[in-house]
N, C-alpha and C. Protein backbone atom coordinates (compact mmCIF):
# COMPACT_ATOMS: atom_id res chain seq x y z
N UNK A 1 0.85 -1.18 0.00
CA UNK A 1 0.00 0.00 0.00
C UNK A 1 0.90 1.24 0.00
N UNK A 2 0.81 2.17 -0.94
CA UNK A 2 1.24 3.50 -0.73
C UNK A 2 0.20 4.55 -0.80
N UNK A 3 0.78 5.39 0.32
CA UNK A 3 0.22 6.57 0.62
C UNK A 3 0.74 7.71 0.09
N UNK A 4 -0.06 8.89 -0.34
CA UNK A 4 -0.12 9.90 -1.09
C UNK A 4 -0.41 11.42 -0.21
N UNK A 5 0.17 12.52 0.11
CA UNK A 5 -0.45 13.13 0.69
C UNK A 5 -0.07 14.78 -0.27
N UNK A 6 -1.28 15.43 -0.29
CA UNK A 6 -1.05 16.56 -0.73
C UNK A 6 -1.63 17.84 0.27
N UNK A 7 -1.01 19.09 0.12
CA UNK A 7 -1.35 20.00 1.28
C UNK A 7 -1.80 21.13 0.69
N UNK A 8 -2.73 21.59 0.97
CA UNK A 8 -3.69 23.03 0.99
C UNK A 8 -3.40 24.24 1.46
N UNK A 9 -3.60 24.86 1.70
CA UNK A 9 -4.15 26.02 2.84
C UNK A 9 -5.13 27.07 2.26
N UNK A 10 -5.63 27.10 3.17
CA UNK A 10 -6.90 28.76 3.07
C UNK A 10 -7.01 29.38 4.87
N UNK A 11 -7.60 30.47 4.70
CA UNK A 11 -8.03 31.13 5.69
C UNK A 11 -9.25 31.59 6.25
N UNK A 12 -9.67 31.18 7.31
CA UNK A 12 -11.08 31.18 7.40
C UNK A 12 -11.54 31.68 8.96
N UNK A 13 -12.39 32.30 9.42
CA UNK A 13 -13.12 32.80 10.71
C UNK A 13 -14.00 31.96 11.40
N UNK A 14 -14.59 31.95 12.41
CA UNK A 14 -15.40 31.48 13.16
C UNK A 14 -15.27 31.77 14.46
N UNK A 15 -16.30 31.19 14.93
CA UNK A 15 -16.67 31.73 16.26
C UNK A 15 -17.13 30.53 17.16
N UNK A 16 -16.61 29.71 18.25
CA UNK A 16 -16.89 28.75 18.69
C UNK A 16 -17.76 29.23 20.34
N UNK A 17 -19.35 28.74 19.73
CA UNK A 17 -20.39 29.22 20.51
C UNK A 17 -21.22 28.51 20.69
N UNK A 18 -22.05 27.51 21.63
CA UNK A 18 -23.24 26.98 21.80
C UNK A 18 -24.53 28.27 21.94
N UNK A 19 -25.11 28.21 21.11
CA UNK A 19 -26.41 29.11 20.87
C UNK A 19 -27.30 29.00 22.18
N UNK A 20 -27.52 27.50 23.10
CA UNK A 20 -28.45 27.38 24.02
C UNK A 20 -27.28 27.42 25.10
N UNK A 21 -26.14 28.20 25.63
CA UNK A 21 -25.89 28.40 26.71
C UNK A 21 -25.28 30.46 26.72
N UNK A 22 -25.22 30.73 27.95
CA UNK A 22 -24.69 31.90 28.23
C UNK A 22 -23.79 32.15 27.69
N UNK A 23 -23.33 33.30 27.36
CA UNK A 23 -22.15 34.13 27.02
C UNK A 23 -21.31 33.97 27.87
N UNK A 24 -21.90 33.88 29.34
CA UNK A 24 -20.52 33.47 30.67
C UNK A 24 -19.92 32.23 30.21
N UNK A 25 -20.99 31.19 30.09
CA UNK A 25 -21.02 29.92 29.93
C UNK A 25 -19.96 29.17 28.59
N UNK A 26 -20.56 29.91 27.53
CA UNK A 26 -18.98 29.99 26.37
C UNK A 26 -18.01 30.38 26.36
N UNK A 27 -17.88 32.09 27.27
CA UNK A 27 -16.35 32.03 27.43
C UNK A 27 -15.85 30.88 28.48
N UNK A 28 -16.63 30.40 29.34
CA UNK A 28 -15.75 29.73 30.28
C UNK A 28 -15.58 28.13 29.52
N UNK A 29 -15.62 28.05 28.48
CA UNK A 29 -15.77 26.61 27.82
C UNK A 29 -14.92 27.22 26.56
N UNK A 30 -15.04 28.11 25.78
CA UNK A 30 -14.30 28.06 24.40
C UNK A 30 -13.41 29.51 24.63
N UNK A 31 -13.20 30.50 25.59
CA UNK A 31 -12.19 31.28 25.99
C UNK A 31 -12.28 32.49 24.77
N UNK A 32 -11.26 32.35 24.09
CA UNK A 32 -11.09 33.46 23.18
C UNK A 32 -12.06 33.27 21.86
N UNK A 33 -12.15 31.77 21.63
CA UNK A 33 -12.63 31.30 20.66
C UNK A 33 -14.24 31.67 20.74
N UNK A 34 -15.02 32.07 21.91
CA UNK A 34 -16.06 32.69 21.84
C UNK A 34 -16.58 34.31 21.07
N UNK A 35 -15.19 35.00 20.97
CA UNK A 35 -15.45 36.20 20.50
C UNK A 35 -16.41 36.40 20.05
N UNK A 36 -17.53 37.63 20.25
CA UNK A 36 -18.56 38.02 19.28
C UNK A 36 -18.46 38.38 18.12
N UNK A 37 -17.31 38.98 17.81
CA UNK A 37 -16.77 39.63 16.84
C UNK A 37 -15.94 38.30 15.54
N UNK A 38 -15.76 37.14 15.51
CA UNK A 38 -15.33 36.35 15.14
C UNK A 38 -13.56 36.06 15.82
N UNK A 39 -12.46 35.06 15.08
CA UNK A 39 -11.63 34.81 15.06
C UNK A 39 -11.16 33.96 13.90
N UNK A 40 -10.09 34.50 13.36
CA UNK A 40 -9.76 33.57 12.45
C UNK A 40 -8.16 32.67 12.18
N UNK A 41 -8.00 31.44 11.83
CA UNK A 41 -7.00 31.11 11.57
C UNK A 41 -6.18 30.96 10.48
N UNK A 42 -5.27 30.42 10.25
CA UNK A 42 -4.59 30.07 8.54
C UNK A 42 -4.40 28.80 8.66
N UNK A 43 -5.19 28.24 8.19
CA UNK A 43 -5.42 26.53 8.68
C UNK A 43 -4.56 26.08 6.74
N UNK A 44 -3.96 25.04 7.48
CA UNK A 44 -2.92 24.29 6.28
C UNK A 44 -4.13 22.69 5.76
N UNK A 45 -4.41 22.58 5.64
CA UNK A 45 -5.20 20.77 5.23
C UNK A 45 -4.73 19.90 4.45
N UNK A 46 -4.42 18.80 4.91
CA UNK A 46 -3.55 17.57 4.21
C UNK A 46 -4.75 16.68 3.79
N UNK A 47 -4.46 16.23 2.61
CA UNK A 47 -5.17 15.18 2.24
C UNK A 47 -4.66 13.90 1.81
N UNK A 48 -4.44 12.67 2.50
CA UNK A 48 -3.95 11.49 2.67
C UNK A 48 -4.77 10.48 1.94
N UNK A 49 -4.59 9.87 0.38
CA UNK A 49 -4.93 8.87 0.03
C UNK A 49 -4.16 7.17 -0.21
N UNK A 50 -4.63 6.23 -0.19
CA UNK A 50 -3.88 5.27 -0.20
C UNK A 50 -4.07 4.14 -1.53
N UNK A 51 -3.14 3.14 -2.09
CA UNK A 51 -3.79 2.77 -3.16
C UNK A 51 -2.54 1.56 -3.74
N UNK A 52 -2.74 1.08 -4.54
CA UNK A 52 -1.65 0.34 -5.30
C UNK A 52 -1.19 1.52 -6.54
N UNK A 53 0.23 1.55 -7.03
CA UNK A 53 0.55 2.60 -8.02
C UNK A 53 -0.21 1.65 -9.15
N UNK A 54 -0.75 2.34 -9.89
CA UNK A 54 -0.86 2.01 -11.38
C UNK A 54 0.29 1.74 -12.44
N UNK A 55 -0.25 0.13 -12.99
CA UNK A 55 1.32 0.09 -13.41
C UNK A 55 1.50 0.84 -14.55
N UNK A 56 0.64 1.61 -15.43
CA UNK A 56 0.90 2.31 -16.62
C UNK A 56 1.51 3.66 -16.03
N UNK A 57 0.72 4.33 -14.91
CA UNK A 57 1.18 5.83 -14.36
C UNK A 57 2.52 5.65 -13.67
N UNK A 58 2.51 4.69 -12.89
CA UNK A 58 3.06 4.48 -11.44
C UNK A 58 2.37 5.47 -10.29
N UNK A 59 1.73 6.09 -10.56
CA UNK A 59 0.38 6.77 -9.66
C UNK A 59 -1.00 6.11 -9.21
N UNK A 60 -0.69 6.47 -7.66
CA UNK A 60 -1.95 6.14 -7.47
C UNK A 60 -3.20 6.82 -7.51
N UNK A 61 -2.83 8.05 -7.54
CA UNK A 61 -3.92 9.22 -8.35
C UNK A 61 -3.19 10.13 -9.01
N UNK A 62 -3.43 10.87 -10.22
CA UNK A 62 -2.60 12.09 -10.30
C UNK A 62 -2.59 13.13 -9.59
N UNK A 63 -1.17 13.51 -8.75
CA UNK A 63 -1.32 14.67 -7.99
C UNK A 63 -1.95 15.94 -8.29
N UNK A 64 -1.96 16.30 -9.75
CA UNK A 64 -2.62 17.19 -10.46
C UNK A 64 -4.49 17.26 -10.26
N UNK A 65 -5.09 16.25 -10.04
CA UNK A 65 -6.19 15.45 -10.07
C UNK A 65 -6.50 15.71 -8.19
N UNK A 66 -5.94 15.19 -7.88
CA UNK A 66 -5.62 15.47 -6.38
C UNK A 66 -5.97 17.19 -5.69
N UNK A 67 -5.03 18.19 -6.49
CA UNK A 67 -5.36 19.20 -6.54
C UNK A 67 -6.49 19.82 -6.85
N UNK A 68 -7.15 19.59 -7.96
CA UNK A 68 -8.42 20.21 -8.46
C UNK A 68 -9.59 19.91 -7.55
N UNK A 69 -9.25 18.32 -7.20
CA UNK A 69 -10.44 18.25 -5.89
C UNK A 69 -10.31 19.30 -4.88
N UNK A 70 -8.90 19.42 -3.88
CA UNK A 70 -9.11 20.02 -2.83
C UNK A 70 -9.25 21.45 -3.00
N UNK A 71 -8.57 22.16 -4.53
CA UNK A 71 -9.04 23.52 -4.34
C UNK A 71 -10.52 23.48 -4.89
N UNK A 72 -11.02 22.50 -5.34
CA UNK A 72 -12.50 23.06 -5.36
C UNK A 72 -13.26 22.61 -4.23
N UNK A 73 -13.43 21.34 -3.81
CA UNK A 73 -13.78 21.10 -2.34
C UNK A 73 -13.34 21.54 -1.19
N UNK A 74 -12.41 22.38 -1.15
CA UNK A 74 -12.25 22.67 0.16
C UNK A 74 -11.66 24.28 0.18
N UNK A 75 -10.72 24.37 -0.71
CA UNK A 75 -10.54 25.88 -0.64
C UNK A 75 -11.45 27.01 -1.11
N UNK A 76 -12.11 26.74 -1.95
CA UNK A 76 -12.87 27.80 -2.86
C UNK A 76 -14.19 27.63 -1.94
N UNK A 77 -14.70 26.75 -0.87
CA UNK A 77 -15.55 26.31 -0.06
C UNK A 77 -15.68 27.41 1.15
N UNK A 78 -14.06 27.59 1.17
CA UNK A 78 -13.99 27.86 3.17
C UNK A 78 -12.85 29.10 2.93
N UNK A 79 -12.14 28.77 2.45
CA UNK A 79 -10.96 30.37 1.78
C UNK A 79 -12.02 31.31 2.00
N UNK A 80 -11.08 32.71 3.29
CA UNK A 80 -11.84 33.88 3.27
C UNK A 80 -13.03 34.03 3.85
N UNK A 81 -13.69 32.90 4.07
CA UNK A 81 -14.83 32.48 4.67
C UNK A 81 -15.18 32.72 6.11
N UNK A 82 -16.65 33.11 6.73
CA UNK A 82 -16.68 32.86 8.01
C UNK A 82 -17.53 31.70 8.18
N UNK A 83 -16.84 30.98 8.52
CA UNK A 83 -17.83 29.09 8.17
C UNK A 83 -19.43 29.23 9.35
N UNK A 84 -19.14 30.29 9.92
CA UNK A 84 -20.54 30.23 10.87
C UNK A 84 -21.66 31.09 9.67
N UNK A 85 -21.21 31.67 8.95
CA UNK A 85 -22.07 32.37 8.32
C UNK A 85 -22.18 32.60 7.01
N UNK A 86 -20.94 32.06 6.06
CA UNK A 86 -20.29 31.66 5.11
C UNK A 86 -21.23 30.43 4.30
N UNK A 87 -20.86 29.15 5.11
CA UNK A 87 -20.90 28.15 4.74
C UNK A 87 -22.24 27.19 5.21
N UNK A 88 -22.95 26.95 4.47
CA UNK A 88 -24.41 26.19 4.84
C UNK A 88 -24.01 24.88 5.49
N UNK A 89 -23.15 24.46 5.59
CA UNK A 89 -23.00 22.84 6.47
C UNK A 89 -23.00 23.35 7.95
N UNK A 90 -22.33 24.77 8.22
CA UNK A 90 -22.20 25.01 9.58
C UNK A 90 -23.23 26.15 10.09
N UNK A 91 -24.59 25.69 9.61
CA UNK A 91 -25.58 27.05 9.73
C UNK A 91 -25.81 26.76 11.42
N UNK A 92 -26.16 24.98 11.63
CA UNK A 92 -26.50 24.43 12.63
C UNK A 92 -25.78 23.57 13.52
N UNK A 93 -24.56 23.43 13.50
CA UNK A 93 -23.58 23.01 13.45
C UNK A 93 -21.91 23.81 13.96
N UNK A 94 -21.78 23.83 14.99
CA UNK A 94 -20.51 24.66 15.77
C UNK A 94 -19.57 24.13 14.78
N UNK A 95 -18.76 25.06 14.05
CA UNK A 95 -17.45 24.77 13.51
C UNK A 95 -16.40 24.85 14.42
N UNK A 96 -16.19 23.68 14.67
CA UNK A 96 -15.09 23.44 15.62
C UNK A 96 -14.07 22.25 14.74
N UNK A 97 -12.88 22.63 14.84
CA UNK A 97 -11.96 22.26 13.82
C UNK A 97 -12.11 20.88 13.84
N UNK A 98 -12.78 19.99 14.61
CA UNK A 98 -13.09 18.50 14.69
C UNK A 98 -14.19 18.52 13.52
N UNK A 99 -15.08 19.08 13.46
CA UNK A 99 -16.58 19.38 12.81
C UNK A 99 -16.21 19.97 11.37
N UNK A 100 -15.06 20.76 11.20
CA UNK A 100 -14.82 21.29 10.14
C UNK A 100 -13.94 19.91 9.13
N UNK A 101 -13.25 18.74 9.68
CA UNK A 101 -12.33 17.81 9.19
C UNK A 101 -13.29 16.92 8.79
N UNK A 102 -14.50 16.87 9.46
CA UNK A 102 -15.48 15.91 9.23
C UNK A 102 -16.30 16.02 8.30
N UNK A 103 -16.53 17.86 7.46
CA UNK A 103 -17.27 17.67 6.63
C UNK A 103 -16.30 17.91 5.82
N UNK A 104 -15.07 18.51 5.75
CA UNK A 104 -14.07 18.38 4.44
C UNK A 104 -13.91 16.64 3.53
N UNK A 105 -14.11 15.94 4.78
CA UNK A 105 -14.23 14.67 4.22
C UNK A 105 -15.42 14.12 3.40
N UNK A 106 -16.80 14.57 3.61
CA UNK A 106 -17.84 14.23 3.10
C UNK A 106 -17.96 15.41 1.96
N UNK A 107 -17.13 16.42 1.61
CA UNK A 107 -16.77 17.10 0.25
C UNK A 107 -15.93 16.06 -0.08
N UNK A 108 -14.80 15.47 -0.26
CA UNK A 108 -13.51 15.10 -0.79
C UNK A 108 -13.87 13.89 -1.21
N UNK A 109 -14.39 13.00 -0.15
CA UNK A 109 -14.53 11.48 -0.55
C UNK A 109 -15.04 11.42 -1.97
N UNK A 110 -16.68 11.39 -2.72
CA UNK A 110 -17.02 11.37 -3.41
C UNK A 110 -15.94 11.47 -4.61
N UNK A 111 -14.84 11.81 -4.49
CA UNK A 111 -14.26 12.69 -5.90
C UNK A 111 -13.00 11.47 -5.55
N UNK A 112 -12.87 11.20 -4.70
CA UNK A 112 -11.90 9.85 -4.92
C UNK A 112 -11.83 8.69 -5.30
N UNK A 113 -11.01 8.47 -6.39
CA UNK A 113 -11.58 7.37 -7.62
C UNK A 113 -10.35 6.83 -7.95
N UNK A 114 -9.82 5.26 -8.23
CA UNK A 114 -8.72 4.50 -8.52
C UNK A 114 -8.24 4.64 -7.20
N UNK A 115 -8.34 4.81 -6.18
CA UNK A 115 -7.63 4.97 -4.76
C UNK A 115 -8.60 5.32 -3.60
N UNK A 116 -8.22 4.84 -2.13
CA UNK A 116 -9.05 5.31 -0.98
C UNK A 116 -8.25 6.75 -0.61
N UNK A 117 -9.60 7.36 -0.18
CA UNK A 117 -9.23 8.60 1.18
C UNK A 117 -8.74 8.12 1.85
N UNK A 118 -7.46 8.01 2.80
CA UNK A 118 -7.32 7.65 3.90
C UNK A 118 -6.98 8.50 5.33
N UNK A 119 -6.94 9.60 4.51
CA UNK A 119 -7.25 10.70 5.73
C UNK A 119 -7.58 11.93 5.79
N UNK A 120 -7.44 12.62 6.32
CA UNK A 120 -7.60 14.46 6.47
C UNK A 120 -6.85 14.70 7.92
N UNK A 121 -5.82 15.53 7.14
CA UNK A 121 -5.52 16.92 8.91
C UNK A 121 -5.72 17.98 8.57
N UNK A 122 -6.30 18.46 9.51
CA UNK A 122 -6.67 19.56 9.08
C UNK A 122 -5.90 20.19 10.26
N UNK A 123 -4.65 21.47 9.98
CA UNK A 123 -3.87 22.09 10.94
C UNK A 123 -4.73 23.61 11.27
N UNK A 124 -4.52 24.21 12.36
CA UNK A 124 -5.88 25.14 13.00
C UNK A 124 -4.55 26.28 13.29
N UNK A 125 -3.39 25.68 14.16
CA UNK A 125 -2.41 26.66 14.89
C UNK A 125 -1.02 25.82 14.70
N UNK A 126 0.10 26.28 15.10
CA UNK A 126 1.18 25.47 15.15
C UNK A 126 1.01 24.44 16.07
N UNK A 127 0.06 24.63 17.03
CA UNK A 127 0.34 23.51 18.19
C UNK A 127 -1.31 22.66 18.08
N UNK A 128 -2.21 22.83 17.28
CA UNK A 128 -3.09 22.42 17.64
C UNK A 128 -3.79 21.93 15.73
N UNK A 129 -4.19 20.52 15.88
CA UNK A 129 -4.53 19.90 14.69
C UNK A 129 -5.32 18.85 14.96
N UNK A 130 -6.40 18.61 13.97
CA UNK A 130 -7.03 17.46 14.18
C UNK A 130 -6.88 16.43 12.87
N UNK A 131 -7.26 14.98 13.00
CA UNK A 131 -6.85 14.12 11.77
C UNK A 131 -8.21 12.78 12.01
N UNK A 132 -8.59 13.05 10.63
CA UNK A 132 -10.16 11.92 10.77
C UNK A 132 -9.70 11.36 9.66
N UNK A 133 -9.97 9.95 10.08
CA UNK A 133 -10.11 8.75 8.83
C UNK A 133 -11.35 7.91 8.44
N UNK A 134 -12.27 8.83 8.91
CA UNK A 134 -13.40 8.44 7.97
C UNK A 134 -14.46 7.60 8.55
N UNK A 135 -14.15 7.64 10.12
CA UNK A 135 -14.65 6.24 10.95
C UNK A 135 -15.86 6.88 12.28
């Protein structure tokens, strides 16, 4: 099995808020990340597929191919974006960088063909990243 990984980035806002609790109640649970005013990061996103090489390519997808998915599924999606108000997956739905990896995946999968998804990271800060495989 070889694995394939290609990397993204865009920039995007949000605001991490439960609608049915206090304003006390969110800052003391999501801190800065409550702002009223939004917050935003420069989030990097890896996309990890796995596969046998093709013996005509020696690819297991074309990286080129690879690309066109994630800048249309995911950058041209969320780039610039405030995903609380931006983006219809997160109308009802707290974008919280766990929540945000989970639907990058249900954009991406569909478009993966001759090979599996086998992952997503999605990077938020230098110290803080999440990674879903689909499970």
């Amino acid at each position: 099995m070889v694995y394939l990984t290609r990397r993204e980035h865009f920039n995007g806002a949000h605001r991490l808020a439960n609608p049915s609790w206090s304003e006390e109640k969110n800052v003391e649970v999501f801190g800065k990340c409550a702002n009223k005013n939004w917050h935003g990061h420069n989030f990097d996103v890896f996309v990890t597929v796995k596969g046998t090489p093709n013996p005509d390519t020696g690819f297991i997808i074309n990286a080129h191919d690879l690309a066109k998915i994630m800048k249309r599924e995911i950058v041209e999606r969320l780039d610039h974006k405030n995903f609380n108000m931006d983006v219809p997956e997160f109308q009802n739905v707290l974008p919280s960088t766990e929540n945000v990896v989970q639907q990058i995946w249900k954009w991406v999968v569909p478009h993966i063909k001759g090979c599996q998804l086998h992952c997503i990271k999605l990077v938020e800060t230098e110290n803080i990243y999440v990674e879903y495989f689909g499970e």
